[in-house]
N, C-alpha and C. Protein backbone atom coordinates (compact mmCIF):
# COMPACT_ATOMS: atom_id res chain seq x y z
N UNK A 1 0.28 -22.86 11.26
CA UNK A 1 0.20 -21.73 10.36
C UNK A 1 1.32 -21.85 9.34
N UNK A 2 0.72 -21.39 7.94
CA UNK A 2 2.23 -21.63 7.08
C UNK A 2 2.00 -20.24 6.88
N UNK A 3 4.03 -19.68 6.68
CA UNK A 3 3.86 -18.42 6.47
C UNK A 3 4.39 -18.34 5.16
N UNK A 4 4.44 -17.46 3.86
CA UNK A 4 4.86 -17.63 2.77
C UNK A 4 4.74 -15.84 3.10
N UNK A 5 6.32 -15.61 2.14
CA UNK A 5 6.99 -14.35 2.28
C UNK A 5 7.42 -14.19 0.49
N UNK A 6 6.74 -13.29 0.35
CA UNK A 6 7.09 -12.82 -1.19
C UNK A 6 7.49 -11.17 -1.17
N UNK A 7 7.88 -11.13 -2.37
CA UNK A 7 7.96 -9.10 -2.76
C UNK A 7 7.62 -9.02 -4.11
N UNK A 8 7.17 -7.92 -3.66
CA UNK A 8 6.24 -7.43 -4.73
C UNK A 8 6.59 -6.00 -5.24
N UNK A 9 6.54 -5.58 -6.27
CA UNK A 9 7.12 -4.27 -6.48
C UNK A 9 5.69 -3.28 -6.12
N UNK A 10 5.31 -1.60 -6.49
CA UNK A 10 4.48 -1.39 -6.10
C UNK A 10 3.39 -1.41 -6.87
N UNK A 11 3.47 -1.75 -7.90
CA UNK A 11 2.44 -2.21 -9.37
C UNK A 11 1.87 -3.57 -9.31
N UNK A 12 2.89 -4.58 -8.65
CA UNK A 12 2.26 -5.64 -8.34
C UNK A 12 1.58 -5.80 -7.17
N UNK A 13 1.91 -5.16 -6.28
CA UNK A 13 1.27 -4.71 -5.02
C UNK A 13 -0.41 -4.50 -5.00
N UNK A 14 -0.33 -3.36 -5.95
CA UNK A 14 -1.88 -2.72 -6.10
C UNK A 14 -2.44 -3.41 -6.94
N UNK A 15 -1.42 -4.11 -8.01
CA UNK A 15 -2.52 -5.23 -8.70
C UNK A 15 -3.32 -6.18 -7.68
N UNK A 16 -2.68 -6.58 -6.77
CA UNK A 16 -3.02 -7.65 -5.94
C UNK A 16 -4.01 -7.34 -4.84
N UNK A 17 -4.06 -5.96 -4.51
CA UNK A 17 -4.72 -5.55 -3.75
C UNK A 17 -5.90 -5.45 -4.31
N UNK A 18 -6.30 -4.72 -5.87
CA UNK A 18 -7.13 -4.51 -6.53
C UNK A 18 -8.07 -6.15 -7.20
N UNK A 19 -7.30 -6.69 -7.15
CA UNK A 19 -7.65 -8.17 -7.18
C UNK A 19 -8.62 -8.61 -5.97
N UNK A 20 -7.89 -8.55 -4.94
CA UNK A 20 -8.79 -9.28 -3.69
C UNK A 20 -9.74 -8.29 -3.46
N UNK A 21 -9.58 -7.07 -3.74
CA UNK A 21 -10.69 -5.95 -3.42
C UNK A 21 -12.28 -6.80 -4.44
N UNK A 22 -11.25 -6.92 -5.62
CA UNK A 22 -12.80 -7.48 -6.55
C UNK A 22 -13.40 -8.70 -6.04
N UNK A 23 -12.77 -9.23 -5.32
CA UNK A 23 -12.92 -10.56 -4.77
C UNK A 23 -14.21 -10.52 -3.56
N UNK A 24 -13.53 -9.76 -2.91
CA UNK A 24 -14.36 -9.32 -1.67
C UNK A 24 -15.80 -8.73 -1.75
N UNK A 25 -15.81 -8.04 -3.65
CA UNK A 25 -16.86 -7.41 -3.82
C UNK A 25 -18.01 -8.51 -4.34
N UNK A 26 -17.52 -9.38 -5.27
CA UNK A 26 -17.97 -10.49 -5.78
C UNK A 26 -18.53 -11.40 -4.92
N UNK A 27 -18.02 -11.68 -3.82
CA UNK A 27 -18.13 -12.71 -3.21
C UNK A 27 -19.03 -12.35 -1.26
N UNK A 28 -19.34 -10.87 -1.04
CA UNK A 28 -19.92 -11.22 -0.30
C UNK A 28 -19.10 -10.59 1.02
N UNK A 29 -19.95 -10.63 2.22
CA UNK A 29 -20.06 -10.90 3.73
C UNK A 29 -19.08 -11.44 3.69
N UNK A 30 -18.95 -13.21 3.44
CA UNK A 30 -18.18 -14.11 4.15
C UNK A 30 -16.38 -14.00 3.55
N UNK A 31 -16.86 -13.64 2.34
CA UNK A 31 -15.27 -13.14 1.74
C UNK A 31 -14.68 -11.87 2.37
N UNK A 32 -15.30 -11.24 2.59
CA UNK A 32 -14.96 -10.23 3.15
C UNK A 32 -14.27 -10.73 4.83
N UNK A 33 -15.19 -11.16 5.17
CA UNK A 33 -14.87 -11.98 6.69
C UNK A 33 -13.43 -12.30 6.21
N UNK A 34 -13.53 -13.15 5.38
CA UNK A 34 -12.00 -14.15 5.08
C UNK A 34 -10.76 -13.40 5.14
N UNK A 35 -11.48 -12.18 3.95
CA UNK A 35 -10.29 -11.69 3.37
C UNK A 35 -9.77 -10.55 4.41
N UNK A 36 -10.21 -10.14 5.59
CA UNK A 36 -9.69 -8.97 6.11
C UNK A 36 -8.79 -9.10 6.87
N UNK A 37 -8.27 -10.10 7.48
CA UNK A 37 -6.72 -10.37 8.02
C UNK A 37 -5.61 -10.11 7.32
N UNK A 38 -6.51 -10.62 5.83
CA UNK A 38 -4.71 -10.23 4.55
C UNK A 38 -4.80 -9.07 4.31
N UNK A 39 -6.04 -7.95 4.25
CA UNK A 39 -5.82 -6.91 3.52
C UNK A 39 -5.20 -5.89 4.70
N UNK A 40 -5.62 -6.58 6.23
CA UNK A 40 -4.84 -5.40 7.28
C UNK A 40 -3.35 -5.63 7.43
N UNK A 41 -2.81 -7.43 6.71
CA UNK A 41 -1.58 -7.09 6.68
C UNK A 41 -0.60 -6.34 5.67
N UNK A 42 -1.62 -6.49 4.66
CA UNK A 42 -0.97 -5.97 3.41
C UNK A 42 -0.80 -4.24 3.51
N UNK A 43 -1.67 -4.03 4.56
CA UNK A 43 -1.90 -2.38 4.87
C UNK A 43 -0.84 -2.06 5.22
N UNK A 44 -0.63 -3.09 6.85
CA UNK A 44 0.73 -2.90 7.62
C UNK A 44 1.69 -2.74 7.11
N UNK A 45 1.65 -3.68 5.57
CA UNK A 45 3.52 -3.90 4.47
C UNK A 45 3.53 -2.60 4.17
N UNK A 46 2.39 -2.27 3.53
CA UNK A 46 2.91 -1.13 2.83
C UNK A 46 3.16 0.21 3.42
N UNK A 47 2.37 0.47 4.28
CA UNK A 47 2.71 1.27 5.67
C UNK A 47 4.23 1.60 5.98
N UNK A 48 4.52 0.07 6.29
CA UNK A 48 5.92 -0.03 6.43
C UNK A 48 7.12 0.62 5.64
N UNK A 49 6.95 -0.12 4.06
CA UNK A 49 7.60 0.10 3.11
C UNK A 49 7.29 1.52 2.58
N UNK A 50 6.33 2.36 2.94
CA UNK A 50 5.80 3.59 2.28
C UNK A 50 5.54 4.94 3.29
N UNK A 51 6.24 4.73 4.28
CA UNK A 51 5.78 6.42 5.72
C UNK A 51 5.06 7.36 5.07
N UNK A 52 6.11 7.81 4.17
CA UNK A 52 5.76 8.95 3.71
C UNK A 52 4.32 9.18 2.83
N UNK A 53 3.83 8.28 2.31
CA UNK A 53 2.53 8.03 1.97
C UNK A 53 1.26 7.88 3.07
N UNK A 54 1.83 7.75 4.33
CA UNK A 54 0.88 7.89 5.44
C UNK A 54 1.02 9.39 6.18
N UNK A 55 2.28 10.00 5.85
CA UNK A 55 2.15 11.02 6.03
C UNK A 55 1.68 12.06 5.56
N UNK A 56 1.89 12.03 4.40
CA UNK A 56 0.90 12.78 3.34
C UNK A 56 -0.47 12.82 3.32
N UNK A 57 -1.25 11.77 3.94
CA UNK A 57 -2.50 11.35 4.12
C UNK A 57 -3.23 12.41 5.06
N UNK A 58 -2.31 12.32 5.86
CA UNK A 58 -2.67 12.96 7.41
C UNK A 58 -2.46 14.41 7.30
N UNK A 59 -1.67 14.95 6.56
CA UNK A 59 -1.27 16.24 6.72
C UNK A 59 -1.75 16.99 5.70
């Protein structure tokens, strides 16, 4: 496994998210298959980096 560790501010973040989202839409089932390991980690980052945005969600 190679791991590659970047940062992203939160504009580049959602660019990137909004990117693979189009990706996933474009491309299907199997992209989707592909792509859902990165988008549950990217969930987890921002989760991380953002509580209070999950808290707000909920409440």
């Amino acid at each position: 496994m190679t791991k590659i560790v970047i940062e992203l501010d939160d504009a580049e973040f959602k660019s990137l998210a909004t990117l693979l989202d189009g990706a996933v839409r474009a491309g299907g089932l199997r992209a989707a298959k592909e792509a859902l390991p990165i988008t549950a980690k990217m969930e987890a980052a921002y989760i991380v980096a953002h509580p209070e945005a999950v808290e707000s969600d909920q409440g």
